[in-house]
Every structure is written in structure tokens, then in C-alpha cells.
Protein backbone atom coordinates (compact mmCIF):
# COMPACT_ATOMS: atom_id res chain seq x y z
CA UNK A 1 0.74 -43.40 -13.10
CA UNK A 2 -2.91 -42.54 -11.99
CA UNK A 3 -2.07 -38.39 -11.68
CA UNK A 4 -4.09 -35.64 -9.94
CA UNK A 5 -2.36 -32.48 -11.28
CA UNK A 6 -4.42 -30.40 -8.78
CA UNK A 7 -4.38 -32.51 -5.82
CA UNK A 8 -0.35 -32.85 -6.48
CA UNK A 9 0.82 -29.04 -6.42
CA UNK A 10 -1.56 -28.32 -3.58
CA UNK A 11 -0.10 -30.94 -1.90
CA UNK A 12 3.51 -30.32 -2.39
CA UNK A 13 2.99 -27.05 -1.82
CA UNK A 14 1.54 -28.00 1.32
CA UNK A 15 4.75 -30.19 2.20
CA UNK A 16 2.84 -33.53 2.32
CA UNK A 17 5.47 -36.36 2.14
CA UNK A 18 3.10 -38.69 0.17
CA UNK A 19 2.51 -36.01 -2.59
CA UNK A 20 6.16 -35.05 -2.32
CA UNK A 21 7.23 -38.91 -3.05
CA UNK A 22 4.58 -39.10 -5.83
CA UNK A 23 5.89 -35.70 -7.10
CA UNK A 24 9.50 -36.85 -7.56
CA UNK A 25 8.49 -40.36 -8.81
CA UNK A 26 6.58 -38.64 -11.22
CA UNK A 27 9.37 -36.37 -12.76
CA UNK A 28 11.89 -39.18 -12.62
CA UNK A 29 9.63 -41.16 -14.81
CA UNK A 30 10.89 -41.85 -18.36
CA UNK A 31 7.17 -43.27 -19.25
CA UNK A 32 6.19 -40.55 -22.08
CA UNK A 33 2.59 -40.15 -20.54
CA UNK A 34 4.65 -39.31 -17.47
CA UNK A 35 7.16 -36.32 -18.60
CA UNK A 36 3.87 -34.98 -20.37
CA UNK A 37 2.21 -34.62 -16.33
CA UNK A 38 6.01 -33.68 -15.24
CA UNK A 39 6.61 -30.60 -17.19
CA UNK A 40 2.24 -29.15 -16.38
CA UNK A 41 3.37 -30.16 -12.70
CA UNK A 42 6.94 -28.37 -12.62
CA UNK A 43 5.12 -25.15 -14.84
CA UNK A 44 2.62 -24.58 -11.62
CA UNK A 45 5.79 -25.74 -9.19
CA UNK A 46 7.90 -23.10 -10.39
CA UNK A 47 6.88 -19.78 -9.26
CA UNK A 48 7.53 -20.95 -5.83
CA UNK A 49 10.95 -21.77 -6.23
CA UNK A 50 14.21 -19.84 -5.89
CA UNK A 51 14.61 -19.47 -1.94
CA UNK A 52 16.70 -22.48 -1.10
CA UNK A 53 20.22 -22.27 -0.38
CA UNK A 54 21.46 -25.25 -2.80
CA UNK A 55 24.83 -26.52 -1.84
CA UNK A 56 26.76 -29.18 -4.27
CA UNK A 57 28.74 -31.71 -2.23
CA UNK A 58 31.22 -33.71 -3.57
CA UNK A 59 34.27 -35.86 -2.82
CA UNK A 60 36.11 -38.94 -3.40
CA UNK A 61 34.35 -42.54 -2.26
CA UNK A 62 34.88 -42.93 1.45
CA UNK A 63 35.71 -39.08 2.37
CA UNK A 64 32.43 -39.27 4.50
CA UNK A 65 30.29 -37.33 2.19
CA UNK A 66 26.85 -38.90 3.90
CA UNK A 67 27.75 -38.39 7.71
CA UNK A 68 29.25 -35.24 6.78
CA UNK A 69 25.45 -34.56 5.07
CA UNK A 70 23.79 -36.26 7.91
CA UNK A 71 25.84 -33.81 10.68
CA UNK A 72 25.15 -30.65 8.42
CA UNK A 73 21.83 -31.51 7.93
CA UNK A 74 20.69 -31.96 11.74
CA UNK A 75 22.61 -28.85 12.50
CA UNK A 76 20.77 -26.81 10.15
CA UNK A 77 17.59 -28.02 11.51
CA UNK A 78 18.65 -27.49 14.65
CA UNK A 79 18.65 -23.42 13.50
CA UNK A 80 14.96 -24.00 12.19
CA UNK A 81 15.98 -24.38 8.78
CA UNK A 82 14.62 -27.48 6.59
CA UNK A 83 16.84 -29.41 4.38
CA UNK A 84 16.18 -31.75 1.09
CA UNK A 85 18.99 -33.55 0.56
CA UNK A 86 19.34 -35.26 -3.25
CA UNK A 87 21.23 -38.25 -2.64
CA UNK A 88 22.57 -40.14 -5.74
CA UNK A 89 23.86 -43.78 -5.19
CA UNK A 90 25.65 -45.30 -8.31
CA UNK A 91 23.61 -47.69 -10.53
CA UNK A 92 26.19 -51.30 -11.10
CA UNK A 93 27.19 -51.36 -14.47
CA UNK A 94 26.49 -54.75 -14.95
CA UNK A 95 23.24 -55.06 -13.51
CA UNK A 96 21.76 -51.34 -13.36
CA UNK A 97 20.89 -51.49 -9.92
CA UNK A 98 21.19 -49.38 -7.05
CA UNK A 99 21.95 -49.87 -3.10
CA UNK A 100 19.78 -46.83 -2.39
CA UNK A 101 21.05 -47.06 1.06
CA UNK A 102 21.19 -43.20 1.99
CA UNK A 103 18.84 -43.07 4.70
CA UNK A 104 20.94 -45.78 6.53
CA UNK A 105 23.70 -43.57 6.26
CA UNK A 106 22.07 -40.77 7.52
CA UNK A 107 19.89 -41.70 10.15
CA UNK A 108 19.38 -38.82 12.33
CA UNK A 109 18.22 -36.99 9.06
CA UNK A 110 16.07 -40.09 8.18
CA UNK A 111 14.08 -39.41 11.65
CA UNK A 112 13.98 -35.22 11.52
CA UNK A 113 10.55 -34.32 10.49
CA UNK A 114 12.53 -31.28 9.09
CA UNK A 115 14.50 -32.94 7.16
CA UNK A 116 13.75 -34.93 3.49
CA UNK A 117 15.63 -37.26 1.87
CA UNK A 118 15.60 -38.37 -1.70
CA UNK A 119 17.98 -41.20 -2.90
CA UNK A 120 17.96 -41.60 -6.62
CA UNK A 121 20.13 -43.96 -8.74
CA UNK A 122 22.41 -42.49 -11.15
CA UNK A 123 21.53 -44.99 -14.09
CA UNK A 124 24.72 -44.39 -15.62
CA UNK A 125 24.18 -40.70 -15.99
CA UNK A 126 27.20 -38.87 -17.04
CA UNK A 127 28.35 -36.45 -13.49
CA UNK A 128 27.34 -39.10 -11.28
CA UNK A 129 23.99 -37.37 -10.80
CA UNK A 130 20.11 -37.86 -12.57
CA UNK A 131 19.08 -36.60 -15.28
CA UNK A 132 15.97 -35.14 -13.11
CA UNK A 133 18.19 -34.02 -10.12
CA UNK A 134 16.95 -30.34 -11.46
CA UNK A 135 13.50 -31.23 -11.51
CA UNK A 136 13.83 -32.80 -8.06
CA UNK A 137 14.86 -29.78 -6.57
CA UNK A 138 12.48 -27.58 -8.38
CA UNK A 139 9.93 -29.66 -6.30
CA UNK A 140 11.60 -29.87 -3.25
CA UNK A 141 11.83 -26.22 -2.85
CA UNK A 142 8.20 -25.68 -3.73
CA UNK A 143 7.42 -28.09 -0.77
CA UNK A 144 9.43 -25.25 1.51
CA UNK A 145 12.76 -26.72 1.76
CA UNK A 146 15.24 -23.72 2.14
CA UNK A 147 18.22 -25.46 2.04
CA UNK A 148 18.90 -28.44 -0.88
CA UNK A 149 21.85 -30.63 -0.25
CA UNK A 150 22.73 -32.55 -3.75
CA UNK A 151 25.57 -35.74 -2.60
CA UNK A 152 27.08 -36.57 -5.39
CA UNK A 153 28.43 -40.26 -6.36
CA UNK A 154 32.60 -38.17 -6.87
CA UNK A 155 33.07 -40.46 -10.08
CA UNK A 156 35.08 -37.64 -11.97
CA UNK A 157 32.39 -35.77 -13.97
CA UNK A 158 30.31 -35.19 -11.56
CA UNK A 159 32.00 -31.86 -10.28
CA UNK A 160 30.66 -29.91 -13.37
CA UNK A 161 27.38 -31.26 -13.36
CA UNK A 162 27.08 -30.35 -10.15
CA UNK A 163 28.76 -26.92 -10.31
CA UNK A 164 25.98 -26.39 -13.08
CA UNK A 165 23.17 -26.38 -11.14
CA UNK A 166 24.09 -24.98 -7.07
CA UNK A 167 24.96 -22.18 -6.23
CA UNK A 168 27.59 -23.56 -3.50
CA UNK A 169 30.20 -26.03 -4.37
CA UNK A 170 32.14 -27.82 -1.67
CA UNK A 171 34.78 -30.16 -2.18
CA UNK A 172 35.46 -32.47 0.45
CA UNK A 173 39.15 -33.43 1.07
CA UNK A 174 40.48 -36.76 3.43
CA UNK A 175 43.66 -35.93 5.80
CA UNK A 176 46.83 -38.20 6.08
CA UNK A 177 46.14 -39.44 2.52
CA UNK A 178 49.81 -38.72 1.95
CA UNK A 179 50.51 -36.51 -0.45
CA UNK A 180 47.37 -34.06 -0.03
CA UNK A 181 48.32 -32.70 -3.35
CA UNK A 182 48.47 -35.53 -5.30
CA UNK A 183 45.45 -36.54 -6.38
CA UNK A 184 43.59 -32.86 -6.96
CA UNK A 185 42.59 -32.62 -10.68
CA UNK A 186 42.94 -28.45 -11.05
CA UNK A 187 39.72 -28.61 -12.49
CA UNK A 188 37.97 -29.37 -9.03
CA UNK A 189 39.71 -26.30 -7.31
CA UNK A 190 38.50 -24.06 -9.85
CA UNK A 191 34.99 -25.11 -9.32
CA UNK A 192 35.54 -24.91 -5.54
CA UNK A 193 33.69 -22.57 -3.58
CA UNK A 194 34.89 -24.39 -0.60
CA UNK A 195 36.97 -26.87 0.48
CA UNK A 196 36.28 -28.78 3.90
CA UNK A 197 39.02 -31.51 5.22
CA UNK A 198 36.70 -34.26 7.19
CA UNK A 199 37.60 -36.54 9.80
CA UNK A 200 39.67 -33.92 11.74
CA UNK A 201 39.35 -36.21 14.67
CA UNK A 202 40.78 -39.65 16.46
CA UNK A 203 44.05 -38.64 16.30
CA UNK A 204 44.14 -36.84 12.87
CA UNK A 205 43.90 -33.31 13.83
CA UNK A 206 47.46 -32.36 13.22
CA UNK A 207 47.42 -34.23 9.45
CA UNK A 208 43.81 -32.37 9.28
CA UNK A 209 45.64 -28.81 9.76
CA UNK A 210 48.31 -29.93 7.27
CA UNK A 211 46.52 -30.91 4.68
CA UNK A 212 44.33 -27.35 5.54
CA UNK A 213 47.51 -25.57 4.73
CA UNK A 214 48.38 -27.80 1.62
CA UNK A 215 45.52 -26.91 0.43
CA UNK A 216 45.57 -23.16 0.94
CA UNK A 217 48.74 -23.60 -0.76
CA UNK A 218 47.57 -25.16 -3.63
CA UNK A 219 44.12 -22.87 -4.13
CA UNK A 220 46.34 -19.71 -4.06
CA UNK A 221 48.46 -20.93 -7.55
CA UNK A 222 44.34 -21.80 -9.07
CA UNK A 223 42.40 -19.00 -10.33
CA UNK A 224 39.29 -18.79 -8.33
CA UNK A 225 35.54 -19.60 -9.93
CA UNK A 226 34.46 -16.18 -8.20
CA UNK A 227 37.43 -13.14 -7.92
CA UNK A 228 35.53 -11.68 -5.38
CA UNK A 229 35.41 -14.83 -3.53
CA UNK A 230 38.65 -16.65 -1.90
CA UNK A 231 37.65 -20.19 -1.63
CA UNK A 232 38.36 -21.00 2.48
CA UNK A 233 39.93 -24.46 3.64
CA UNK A 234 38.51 -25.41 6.61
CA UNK A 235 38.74 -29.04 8.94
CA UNK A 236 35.75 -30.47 10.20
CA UNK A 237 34.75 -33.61 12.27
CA UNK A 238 31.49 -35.04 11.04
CA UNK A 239 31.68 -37.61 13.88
CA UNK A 240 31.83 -34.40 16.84
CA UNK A 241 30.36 -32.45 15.10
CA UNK A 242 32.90 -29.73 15.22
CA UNK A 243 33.48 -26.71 12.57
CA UNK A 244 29.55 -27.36 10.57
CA UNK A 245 28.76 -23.96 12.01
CA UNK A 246 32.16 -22.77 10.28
CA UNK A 247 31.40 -24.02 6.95
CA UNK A 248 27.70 -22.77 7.38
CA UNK A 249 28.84 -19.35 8.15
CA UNK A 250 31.00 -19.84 4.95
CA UNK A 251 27.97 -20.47 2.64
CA UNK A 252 26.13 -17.38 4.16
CA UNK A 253 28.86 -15.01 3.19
CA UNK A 254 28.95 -16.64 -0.23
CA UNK A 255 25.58 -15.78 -1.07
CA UNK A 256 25.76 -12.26 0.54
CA UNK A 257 28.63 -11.97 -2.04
CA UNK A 258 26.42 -13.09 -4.98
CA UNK A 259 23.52 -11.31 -3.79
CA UNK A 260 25.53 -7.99 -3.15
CA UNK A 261 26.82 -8.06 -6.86
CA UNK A 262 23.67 -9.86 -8.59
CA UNK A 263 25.65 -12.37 -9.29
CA UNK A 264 22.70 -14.81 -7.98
CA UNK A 265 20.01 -14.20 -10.28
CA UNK A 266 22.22 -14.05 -13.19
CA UNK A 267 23.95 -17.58 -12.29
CA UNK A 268 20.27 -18.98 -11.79
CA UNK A 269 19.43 -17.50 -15.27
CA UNK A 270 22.03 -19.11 -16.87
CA UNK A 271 21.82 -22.56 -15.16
CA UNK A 272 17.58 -22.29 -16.08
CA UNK A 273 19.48 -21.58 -19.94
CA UNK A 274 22.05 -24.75 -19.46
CA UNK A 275 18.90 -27.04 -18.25
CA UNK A 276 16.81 -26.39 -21.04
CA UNK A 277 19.45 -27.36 -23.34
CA UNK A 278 20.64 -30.53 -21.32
CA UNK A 279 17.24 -31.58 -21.04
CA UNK A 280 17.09 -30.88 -25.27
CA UNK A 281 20.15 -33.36 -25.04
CA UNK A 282 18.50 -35.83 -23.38
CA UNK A 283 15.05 -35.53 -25.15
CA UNK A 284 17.19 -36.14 -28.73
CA UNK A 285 19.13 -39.28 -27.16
CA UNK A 286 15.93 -40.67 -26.10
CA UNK A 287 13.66 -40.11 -29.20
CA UNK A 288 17.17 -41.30 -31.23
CA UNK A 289 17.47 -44.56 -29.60
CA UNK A 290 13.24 -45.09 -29.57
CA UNK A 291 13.20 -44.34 -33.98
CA UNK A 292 12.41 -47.65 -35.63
CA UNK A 293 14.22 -46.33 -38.65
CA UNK A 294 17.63 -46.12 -36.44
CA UNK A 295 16.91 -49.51 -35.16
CA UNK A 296 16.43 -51.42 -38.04
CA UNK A 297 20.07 -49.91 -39.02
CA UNK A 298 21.98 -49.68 -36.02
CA UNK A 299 22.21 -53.51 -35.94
CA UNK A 300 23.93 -54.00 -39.56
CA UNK A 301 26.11 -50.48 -38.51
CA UNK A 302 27.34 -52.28 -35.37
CA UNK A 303 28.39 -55.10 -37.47
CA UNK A 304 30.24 -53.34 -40.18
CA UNK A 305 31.96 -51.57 -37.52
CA UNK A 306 33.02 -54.38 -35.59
CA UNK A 307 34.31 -56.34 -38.99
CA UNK A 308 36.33 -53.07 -39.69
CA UNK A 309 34.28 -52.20 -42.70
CA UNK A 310 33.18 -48.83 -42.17
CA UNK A 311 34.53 -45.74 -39.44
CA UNK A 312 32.25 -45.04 -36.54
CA UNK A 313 31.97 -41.15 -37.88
CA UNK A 314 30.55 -42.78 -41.40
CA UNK A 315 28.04 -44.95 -39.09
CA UNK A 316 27.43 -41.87 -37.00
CA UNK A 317 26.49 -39.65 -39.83
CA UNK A 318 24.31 -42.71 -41.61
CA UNK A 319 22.07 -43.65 -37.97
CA UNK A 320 21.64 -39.28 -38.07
CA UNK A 321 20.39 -39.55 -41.63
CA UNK A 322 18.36 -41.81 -41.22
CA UNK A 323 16.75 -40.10 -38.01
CA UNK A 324 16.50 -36.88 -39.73
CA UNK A 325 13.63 -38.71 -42.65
């Protein structure tokens, strides 16, 4: 794309939507020209980074992730705070595409001039979130968004992607499921910084406060992510809006806890150390699957394979040979 580096950072910096939009369309570009303009954008981006609150969401398909997101959101602009929320539909399979319906799904968001909303497919990225979800937020924050909201597609992996790059990470949790317990991997209530039971409403308050306590239960037999940090269970009705000023109180006294003990700026550290090398990762895979030399022989590999003629760690180390001259 036609790109203005100067025009761009002044006007992100100056919260215009149209540069904003151009920004992120810019670093979610896989055009080479593109990630060249990306990383001398993000470079002048990043010194004014680092204030945001940025809060992980997760939570099984049809918990309520996006009205919960919608009622959070309009809350915390309510207390004169502006939210970016990172919205990641899943990309089909089949055909690659995306519903990228979030702003139907959060409409009072949608209409907040507060309030910004990014909806990005997950092109089969492994965590169920993009591979630029970092860079989106390094621009969103630079645009003076103080509180990032990343929704995550809850396909499994996604909880340590996410985990990897907030600094709060809330689980969300359905009532009257039947057995509460059943389907929590460990792994999720490790990573927990927060657990919040939705729909405590219509009727389900008493299975809400049940499944609060089976919870509580369960988190005290986990060891927590943080041990100066006891992960708290709380119920919440997106629809009523009831307990979002609970669970923002919550995130406040996280942070004072990280903040208190450092523990902030040496978990942003690390996650700057853990994106360089993811974005190494993904740099390799790309340049890998782009060398003529591996795709004159990945063809012939493929076929050997698939006649049971040669292992996939024998193909494996041939296609890296060949890469490596």
C-alpha cells in the first residue's frame, strides 16, 4: 500500500480512526514491501506504549465472551477510560474466510466514540489469535487506548498465546453446564488470573453461585500462576450488567500486585523476549514455504511419503537441507 510513514505515526498518535485502520492493515499485511513499513512504523510507535491495562479474555464458544466484552467495555468508558478491543473471529478451514461479525455483537461499543474495535481473522493461527495481535496492540496503545481487550476464538491453544502477551487473564466459565468441573483442562486454571461465571441471570443465579464455589474448590487443589495472587471466582450478568465493576476492581488490584513487586516490567520484558522469537518463528515458516529450492522438492517428498517410501523426519531433514544452500 501507498504509505506515509510520517503522516501515519502523527496520526495514530493523534487517535485518528482512518490512520488507526490504515495502521493495523498495514502491520497485518504479509506483502514483504509491507512488514518492511510495519516494523519503521511500530519502531517510532513504540516509545508510547506500555500504559494500557491489557486483559486476555477467553472461554468456550457460546459462554458470551462478546456481550460480556461489549458490557465491560461501555462500563469502562463510562469511568472515562478508552478501550481497544482485539477481536479474533475464526477463519473456516475449508474456505479461509472469516464472519468478522464483532461489531454486531457488540454494538454499544461499535457506537462509543471511546471505544475501538478491531476484528481480525485468525487464518488458522495456532492460539486462536493473529500472528500480528502484538503489533495491533502496540498501535492501539500509541493511539491512547488505556485499556486493550484481546477476545479470543477458546479453540484450546489459545489460552497460552494469550497468557503470553496480557498481563490479565480471565477465564470465562457457563453455569448449569452440569458438572462445572468436568470440562476444565488444569492447564487453564493455572493460567487464570481470574475466573468470571456469566449469565448469572434469568433464573440461573443459584447454579451461577454453585458453579462459583465449584470453582473455588477446584482453583484451591491448582497452583496459582502468581503466589501472591489468589485467582477470585466471581458471577456476573453481561445482560444486567451486574458484578463488571467487581471484576474491574479485580484487575486493579492485580496490577497493584505486579506493580508493588515489579513483577510488571519484568513480565513485559519477557513477553517483548517471547515476541521477538515468535515473530523469528514465523519469519522462518514464511521464507521456508516462499524458497524455490523447497518447492521444487516438497512435491516429490509429499509423494514418497504418501507411497510409504520414506519417514516424514527423513523428508523433514531433506526440505531443511535444502533450505539451508
Amino acid at each position: 500500500m501507498d504509505f506515509d510513514l510520517d503522516a501515519c505515526v502523527e496520526g495514530v498518535l493523534a487517535a485518528d480512526r482512518t490512520w488507526l485502520g490504515r495502521a493495523v492493515t498495514l502491520v497485518e499485511s504479509t506483502r514483504p514491501d509491507d512488514r518492511v513499513s510495519a516494523t519503521e512504523l511500530l519502531n517510532w510507535l513504540l516509545p508510547h506504549t506500555g500504559g494500557a491495562r491489557r486483559v486476555g479474555i477467553t472461554g468456550v464458544p457460546g459462554v458470551g465472551k462478546s456481550t460480556f466484552i461489549d458490557a465491560l467495555g461501555t462500563y469502562l468508558t463510562s469511568q472515562d477510560h478508552r478501550v481497544a478491543v482485539l477481536a479474533v473471529d475464526p477463519s473456516s478451514s475449508v474456505s479461509g474466510g472469516s464472519i468478522l461479525g464483532d461489531k454486531t455483537r457488540m454494538p454499544n461499543l461499535a457506537i462509543d466514540d471511546a471505544a475501538y474495535i478491531r476484528p481480525s481473522p485468525s487464518s488458522g493461527s495456532l492460539g486462536g489469535v493473529t500472528r500480528t495481535t502484538r503489533e495491533t496492540m502496540t498501535v492501539v496503545e500509541a493511539a491512547g487506548f488505556d485499556v486493550v481487550l484481546v477476545e479470543t476464538v477458546g479453540v484450546g491453544q489459545s489460552e497460552i498465546a494469550v497468557a503470553d502477551m496480557v498481563d490479565f487473564f480471565l477465564v470465562m466459565m457457563l453455569p448449569g453446564a452440569g458438572d462445572e468441573l468436568q470440562g476444565i483442562k488444569k492447564g487453564v486454571l493455572e493460567l487464570a488470573d481470574a475466573l468470571v461465571v456469566n449469565k448469572a441471570d434469568g433464573g440461573n443465579e443459584i447454579a451461577a453461585q454453585r458453579a462459583v464455589r465449584d470453582y473455588r474448590a477446584a482453583l484451591a487443589m491448582t497452583a496459582p500462576a502468581n503466589p501472591n495472587w489468589v485467582p477470585p471466582v466471581l458471577a456476573v450478568s453481561a445482560i444486567e450488567g451486574t458484578g463488571l465493576d467487581q471484576v474491574w476492581e479485580q484487575v486493579q488490584a492485580y496490577y497493584r500486585v505486579l506493580t508493588d513487586s515489579g513483577e510488571l516490567a519484568d513480565r513485559r520484558a519477557d513477553q517483548q523476549v517471547r515476541w521477538m522469537w515468535a515473530m523469528v518463528e514465523d519469519r522462518l515458516r514464511d521464507r521456508l514455504r516462499a524458497s524455490p529450492e523447497v518447492a521444487s522438492l516438497a512435491n516429490l517428498l509429499e509423494q514418497q511419503m504418501a507411497a510409504g517410501q520414506l519417514a516424514p523426519a527423513a523428508a523433514a531433514d531433506q526440505i531443511l537441507t535444502a533450505f539451508d544452500e
